[in-house]
Protein backbone atom coordinates (compact mmCIF):
# COMPACT_ATOMS: atom_id res chain seq x y z
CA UNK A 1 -13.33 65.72 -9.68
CA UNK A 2 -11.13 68.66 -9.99
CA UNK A 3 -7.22 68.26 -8.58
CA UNK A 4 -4.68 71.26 -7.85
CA UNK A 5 -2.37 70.32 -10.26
CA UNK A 6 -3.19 69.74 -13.66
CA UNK A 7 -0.04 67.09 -13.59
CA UNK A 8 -1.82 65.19 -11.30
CA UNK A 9 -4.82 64.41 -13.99
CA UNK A 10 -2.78 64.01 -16.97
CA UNK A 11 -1.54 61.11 -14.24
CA UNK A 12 -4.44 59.67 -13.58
CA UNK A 13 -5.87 60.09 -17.32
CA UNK A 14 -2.73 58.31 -18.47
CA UNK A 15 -3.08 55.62 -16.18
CA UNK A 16 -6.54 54.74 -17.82
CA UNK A 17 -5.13 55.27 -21.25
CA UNK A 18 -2.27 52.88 -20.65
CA UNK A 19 -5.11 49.81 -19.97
CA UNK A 20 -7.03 48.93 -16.81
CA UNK A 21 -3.46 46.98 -15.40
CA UNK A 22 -2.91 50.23 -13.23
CA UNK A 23 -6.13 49.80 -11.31
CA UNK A 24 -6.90 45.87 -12.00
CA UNK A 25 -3.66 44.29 -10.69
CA UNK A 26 -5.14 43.69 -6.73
CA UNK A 27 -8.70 43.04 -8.37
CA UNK A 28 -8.82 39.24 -6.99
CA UNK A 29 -5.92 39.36 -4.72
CA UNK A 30 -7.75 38.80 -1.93
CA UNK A 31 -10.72 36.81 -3.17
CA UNK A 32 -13.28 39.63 -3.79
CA UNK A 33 -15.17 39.76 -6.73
CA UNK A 34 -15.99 43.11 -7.48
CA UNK A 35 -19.42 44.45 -9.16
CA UNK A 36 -19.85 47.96 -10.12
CA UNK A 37 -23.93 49.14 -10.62
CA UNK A 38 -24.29 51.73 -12.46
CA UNK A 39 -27.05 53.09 -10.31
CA UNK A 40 -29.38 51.92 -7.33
CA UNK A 41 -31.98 49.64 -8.50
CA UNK A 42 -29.26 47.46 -10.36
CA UNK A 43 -26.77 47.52 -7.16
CA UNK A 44 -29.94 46.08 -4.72
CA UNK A 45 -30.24 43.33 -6.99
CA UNK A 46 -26.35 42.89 -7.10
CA UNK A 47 -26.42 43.18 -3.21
CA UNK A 48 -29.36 40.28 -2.73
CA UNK A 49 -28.06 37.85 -5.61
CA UNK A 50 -24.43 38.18 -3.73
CA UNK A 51 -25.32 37.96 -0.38
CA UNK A 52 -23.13 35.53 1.43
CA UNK A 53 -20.18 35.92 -0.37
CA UNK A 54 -17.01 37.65 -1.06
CA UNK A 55 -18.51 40.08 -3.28
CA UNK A 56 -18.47 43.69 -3.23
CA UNK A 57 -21.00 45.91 -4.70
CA UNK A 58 -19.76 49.39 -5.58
CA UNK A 59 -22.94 52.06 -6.87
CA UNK A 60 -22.04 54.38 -9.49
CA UNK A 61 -24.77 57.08 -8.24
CA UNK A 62 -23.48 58.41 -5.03
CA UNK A 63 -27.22 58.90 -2.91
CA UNK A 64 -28.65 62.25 -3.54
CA UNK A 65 -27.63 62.44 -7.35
CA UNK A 66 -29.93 62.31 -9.74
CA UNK A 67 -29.01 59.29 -12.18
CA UNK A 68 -29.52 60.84 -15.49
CA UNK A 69 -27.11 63.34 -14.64
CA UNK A 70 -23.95 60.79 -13.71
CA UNK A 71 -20.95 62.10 -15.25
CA UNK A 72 -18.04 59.54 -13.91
CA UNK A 73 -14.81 60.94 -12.31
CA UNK A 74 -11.48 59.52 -12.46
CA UNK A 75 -12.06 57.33 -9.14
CA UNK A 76 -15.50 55.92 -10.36
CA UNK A 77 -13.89 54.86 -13.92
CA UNK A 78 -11.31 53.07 -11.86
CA UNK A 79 -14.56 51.12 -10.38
CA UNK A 80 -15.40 50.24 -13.59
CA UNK A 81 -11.65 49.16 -14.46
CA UNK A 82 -11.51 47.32 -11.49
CA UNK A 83 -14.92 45.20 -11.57
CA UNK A 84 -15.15 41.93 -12.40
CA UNK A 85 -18.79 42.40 -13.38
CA UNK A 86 -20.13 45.95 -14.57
CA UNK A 87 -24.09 46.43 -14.42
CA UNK A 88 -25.96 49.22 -16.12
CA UNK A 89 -28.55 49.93 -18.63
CA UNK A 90 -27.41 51.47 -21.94
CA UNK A 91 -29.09 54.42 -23.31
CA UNK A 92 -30.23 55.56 -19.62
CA UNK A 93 -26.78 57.11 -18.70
CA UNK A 94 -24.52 58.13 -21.55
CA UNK A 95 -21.91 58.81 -19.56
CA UNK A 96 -21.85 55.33 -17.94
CA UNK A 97 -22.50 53.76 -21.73
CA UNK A 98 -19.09 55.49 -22.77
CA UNK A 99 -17.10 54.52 -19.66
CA UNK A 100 -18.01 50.29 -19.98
CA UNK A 101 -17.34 50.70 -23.40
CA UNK A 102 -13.96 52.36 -23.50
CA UNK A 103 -12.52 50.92 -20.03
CA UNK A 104 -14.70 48.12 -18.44
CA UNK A 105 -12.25 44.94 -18.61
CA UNK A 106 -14.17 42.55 -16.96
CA UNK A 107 -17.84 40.86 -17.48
CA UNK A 108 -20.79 43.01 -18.62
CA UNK A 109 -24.68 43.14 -17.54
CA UNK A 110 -26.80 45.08 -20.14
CA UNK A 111 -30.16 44.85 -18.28
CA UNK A 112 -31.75 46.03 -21.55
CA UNK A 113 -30.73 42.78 -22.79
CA UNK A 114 -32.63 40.58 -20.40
CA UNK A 115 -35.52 43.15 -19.28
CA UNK A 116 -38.12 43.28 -22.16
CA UNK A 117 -38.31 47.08 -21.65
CA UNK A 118 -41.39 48.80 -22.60
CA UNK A 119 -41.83 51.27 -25.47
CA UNK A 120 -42.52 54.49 -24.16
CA UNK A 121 -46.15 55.25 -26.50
CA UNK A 122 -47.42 52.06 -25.12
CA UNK A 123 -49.24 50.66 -22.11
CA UNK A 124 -48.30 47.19 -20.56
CA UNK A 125 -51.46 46.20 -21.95
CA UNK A 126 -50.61 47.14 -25.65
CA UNK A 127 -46.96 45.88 -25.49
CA UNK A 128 -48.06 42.05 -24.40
CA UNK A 129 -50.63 42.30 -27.43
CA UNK A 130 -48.53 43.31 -29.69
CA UNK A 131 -45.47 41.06 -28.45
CA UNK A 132 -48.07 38.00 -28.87
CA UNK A 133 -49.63 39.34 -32.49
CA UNK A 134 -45.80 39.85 -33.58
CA UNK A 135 -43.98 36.69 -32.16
CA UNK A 136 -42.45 39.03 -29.83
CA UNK A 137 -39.93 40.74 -33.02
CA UNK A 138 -41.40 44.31 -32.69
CA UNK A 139 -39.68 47.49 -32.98
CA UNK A 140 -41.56 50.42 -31.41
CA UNK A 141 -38.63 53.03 -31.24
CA UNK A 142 -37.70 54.66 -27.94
CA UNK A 143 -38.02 52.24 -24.89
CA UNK A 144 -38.88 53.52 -21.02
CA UNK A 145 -35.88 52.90 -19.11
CA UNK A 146 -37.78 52.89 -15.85
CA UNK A 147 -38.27 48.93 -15.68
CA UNK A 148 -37.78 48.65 -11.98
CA UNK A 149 -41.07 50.36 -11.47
CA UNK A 150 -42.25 46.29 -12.29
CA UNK A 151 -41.05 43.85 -9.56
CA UNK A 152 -40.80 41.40 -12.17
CA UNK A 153 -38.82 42.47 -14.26
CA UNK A 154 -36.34 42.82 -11.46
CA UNK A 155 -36.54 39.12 -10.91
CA UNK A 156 -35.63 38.48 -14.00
CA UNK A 157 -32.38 41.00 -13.63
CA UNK A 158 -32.02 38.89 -11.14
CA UNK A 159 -31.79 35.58 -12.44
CA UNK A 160 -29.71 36.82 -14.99
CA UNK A 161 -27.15 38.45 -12.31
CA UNK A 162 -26.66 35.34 -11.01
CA UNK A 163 -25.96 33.65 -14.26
CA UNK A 164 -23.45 36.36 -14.99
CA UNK A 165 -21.83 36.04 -11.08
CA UNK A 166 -21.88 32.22 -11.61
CA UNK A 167 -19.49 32.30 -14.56
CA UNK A 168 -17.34 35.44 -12.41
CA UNK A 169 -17.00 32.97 -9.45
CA UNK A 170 -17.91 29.46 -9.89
CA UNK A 171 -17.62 28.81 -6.41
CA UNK A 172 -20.30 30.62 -5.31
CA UNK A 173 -22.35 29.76 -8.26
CA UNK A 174 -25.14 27.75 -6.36
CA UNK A 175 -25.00 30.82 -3.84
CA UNK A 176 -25.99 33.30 -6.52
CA UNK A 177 -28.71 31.20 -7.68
CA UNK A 178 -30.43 30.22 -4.45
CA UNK A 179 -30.16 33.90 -3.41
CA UNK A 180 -32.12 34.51 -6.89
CA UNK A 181 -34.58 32.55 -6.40
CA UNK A 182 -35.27 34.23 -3.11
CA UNK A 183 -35.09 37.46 -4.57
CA UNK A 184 -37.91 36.52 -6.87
CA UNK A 185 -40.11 34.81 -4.52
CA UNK A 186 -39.94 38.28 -2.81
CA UNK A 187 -40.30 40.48 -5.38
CA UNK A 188 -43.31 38.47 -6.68
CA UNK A 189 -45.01 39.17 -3.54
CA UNK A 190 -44.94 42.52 -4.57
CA UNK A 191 -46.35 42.34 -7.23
CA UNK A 192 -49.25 40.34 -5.86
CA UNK A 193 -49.49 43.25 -3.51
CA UNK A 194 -49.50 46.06 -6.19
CA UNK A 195 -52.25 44.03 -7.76
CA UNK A 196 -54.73 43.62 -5.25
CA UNK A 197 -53.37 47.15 -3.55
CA UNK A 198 -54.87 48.81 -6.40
CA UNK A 199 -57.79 46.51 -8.10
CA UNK A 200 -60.98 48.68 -6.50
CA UNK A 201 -60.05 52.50 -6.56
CA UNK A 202 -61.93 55.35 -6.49
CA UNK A 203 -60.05 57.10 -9.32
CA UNK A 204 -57.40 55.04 -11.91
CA UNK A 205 -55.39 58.67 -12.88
CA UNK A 206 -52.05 59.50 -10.94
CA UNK A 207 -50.20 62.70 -12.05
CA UNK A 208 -46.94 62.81 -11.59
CA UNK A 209 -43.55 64.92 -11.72
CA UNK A 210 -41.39 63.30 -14.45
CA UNK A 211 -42.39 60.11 -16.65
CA UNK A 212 -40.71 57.43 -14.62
CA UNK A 213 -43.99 55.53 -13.78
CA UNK A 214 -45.28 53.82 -16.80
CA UNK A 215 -44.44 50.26 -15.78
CA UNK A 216 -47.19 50.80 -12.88
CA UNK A 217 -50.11 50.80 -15.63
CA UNK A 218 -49.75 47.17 -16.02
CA UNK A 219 -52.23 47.70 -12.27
CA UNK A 220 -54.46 49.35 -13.91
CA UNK A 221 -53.01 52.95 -13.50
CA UNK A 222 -53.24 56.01 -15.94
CA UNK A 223 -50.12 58.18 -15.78
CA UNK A 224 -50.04 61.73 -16.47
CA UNK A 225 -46.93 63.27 -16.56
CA UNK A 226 -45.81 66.99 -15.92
CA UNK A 227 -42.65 65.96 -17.73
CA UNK A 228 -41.56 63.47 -19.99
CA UNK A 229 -38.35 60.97 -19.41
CA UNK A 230 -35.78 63.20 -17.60
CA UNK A 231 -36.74 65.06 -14.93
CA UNK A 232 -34.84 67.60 -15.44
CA UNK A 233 -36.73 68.89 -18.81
CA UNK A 234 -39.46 71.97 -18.50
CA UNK A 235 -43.14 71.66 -18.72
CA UNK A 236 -45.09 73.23 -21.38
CA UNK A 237 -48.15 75.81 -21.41
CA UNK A 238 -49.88 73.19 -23.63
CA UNK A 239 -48.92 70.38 -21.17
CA UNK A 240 -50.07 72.40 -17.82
CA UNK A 241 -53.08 73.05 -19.09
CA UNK A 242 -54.30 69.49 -20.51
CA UNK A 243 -53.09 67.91 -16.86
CA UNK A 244 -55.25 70.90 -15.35
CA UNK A 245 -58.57 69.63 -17.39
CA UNK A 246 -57.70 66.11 -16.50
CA UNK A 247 -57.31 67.08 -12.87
CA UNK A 248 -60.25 68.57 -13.22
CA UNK A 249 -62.75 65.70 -14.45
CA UNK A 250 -60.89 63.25 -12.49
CA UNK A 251 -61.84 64.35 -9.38
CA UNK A 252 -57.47 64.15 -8.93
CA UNK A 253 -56.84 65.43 -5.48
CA UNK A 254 -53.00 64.73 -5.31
CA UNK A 255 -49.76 65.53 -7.37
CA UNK A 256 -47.00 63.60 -6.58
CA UNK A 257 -43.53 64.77 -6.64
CA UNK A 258 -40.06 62.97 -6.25
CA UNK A 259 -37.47 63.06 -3.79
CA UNK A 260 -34.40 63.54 -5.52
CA UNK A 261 -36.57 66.47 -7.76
CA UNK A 262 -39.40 67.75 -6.19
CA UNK A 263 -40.07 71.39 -7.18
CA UNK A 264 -42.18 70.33 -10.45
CA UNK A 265 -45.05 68.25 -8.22
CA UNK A 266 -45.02 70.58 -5.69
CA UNK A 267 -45.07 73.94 -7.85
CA UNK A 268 -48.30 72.09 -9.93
CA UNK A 269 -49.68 71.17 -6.60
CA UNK A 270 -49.76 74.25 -4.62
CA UNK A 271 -50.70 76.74 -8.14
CA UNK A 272 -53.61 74.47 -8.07
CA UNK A 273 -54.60 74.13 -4.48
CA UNK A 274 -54.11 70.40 -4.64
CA UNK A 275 -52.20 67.75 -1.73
CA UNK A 276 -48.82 67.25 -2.53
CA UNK A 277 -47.67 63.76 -2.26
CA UNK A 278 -44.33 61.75 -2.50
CA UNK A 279 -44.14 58.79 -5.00
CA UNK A 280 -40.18 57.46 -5.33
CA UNK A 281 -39.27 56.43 -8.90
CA UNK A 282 -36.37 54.48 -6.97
CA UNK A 283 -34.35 55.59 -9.72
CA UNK A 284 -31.55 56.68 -6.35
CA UNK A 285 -31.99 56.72 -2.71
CA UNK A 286 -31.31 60.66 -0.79
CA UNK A 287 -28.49 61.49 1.33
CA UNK A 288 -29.29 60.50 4.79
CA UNK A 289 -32.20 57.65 3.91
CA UNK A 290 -33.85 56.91 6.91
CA UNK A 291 -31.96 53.27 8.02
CA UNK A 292 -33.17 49.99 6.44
CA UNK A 293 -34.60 51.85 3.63
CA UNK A 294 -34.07 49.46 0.43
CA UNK A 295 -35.95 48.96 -2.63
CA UNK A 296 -38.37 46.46 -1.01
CA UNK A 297 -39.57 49.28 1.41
CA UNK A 298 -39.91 52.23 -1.10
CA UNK A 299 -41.89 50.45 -3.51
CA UNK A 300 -44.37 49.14 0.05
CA UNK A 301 -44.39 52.85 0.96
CA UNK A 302 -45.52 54.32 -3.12
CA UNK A 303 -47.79 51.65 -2.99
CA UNK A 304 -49.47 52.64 0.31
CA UNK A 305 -49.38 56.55 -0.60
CA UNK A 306 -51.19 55.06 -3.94
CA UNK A 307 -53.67 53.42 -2.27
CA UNK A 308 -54.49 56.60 -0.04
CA UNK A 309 -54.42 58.55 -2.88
CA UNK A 310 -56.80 57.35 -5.16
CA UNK A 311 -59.11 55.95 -2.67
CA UNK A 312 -58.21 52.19 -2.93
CA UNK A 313 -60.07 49.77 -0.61
């Protein structure tokens, strides 16, 4: 945020130095308790774990920014001085990490520390094996933030949301849980559908912009990726050229790119005379989403462009 004077943002950046009293004073004046998600995924499971109740769910990532690019202004730091509960992941938005850690006054919702997160060198597969061979104590270095990609692991998000909103506002603690619960039930139906969406396919291999899609192999899916974590990084000669062999023999007839970035899928798609497809990584919803869209809906639609895709029956 940039001001006209620069004594208005020594004001403001005093106000933060001086302790969150200058924005938290009205926090529960009138009954509200406050959550602030770091970014969309984490403020739909705020929103259905604290439906019907006096809670209000403020989202970090504005629609139409790209999440690993947040850099918080003055007025979304206040969010987080303000909120009674502050939800993100650490290590998937630095600037968010830094903010909770110098300002946040109230309760705290790590979802890497109730989402097993998996390590990005391994498959679904791989990471239950090796959880099982190693008591579940393994260290495999850097983890793939993109656990939303598994409806299940959002449940248990979920369930541990509630937990966290239960000790926030006791009142409403059987509230939170029931709404939990439901949130599960319905997120495990979508995972049923996933499973059975993509059990007899014509082809297993999805190619795709930026690697935000590994949490889908656990359906049986191969992803390649034209990029690796951040979608903002550049493809390589070497990189082109292995997903062009591997379009190639796997008869691939589709590159997906992403909403919020799609020049990489559709650059690869049209140099190689291929469809050009959409598949969300839900990581943040665009400006303007069409109404009712919610995470439920974009993960029915990537599973029905999947299923076109690859020839599913």
């Amino acid at each position: 945020m940039r001001f006209s004077s620069g004594l208005v943002t020594l004001s403001a950046l005093a106000l933060l130095a001086s302790g969150c009293s200058a924005f938290s004073d009205s926090a529960d004046d009138d009954g509200t308790t406050k959550v602030a998600a770091a970014f969309y995924p984490l403020a739909y499971v705020a929103e259905r774990v604290s439906e019907g109740t006096d809670t209000k769910v403020d989202l970090l990532t504005h629609p139409g920014t790209e999440p690993h690019d947040l850099e918080l202004d003055v007025s979304q730091t206040a969010v987080v001085v303000d909120a009674d509960l502050v939800v993100f992941e650490s290590g998937f938005q630095p600037a968010v990490d830094d903010t909770v850690e110098q300002n946040a006054d109230g309760a705290t919702l790590d979802a890497t520390d109730v989402v097993d997160l998996l390590p990005v060198d391994e498959s679904a597969a791989e990471h239950e094996e090796h959880a099982e061979e190693e008591g579940g104590e393994h260290d495999h270095g850097d983890a793939d933030p993109h656990f939303w990609q598994d409806p299940l692991r959002m449940a248990d998000l979920g369930d541990a949301m509630a937990e966290k909103l239960a000790d926030v506002d006791g009142d409403n603690a059987e509230t939170y849980r029931t709404n939990a619960a439901a949130l599960r039930k319905d997120l495990e139906a979508t995972d049923k559908a996933f499973s059975a969406g993509l059990a007899d396919c014509e082809r297993d291999t999805i190619v795709v912009s930026h690697d935000a899609f590994g949490y889908l192999e656990k359906y049986g899916l191969h992803i390649a990726s034209i990029v690796g974590l951040s979608p903002e990084a550049e493809p390589t000669a070497a990189v082109l050229g292995e997903l062009q062999e591997l379009i190639r023999t796997e008869g691939i007839t589709t590159v997906f790119s992403e909403p919020l970035e799609p020049a990489l899928g559709e650059d690869l798609a049209t140099d190689l005379g291929l469809s050009n497809g959409v598949l969300d990584p839900i990581e943040g919803l665009i400006k303007d989403a069409p109404k009712g869209s919610d995470y439920l809906s974009l993960m029915n639609a990537n599973l029905e462009t999947l299923v076109s895709a690859n020839g599913c029956r």
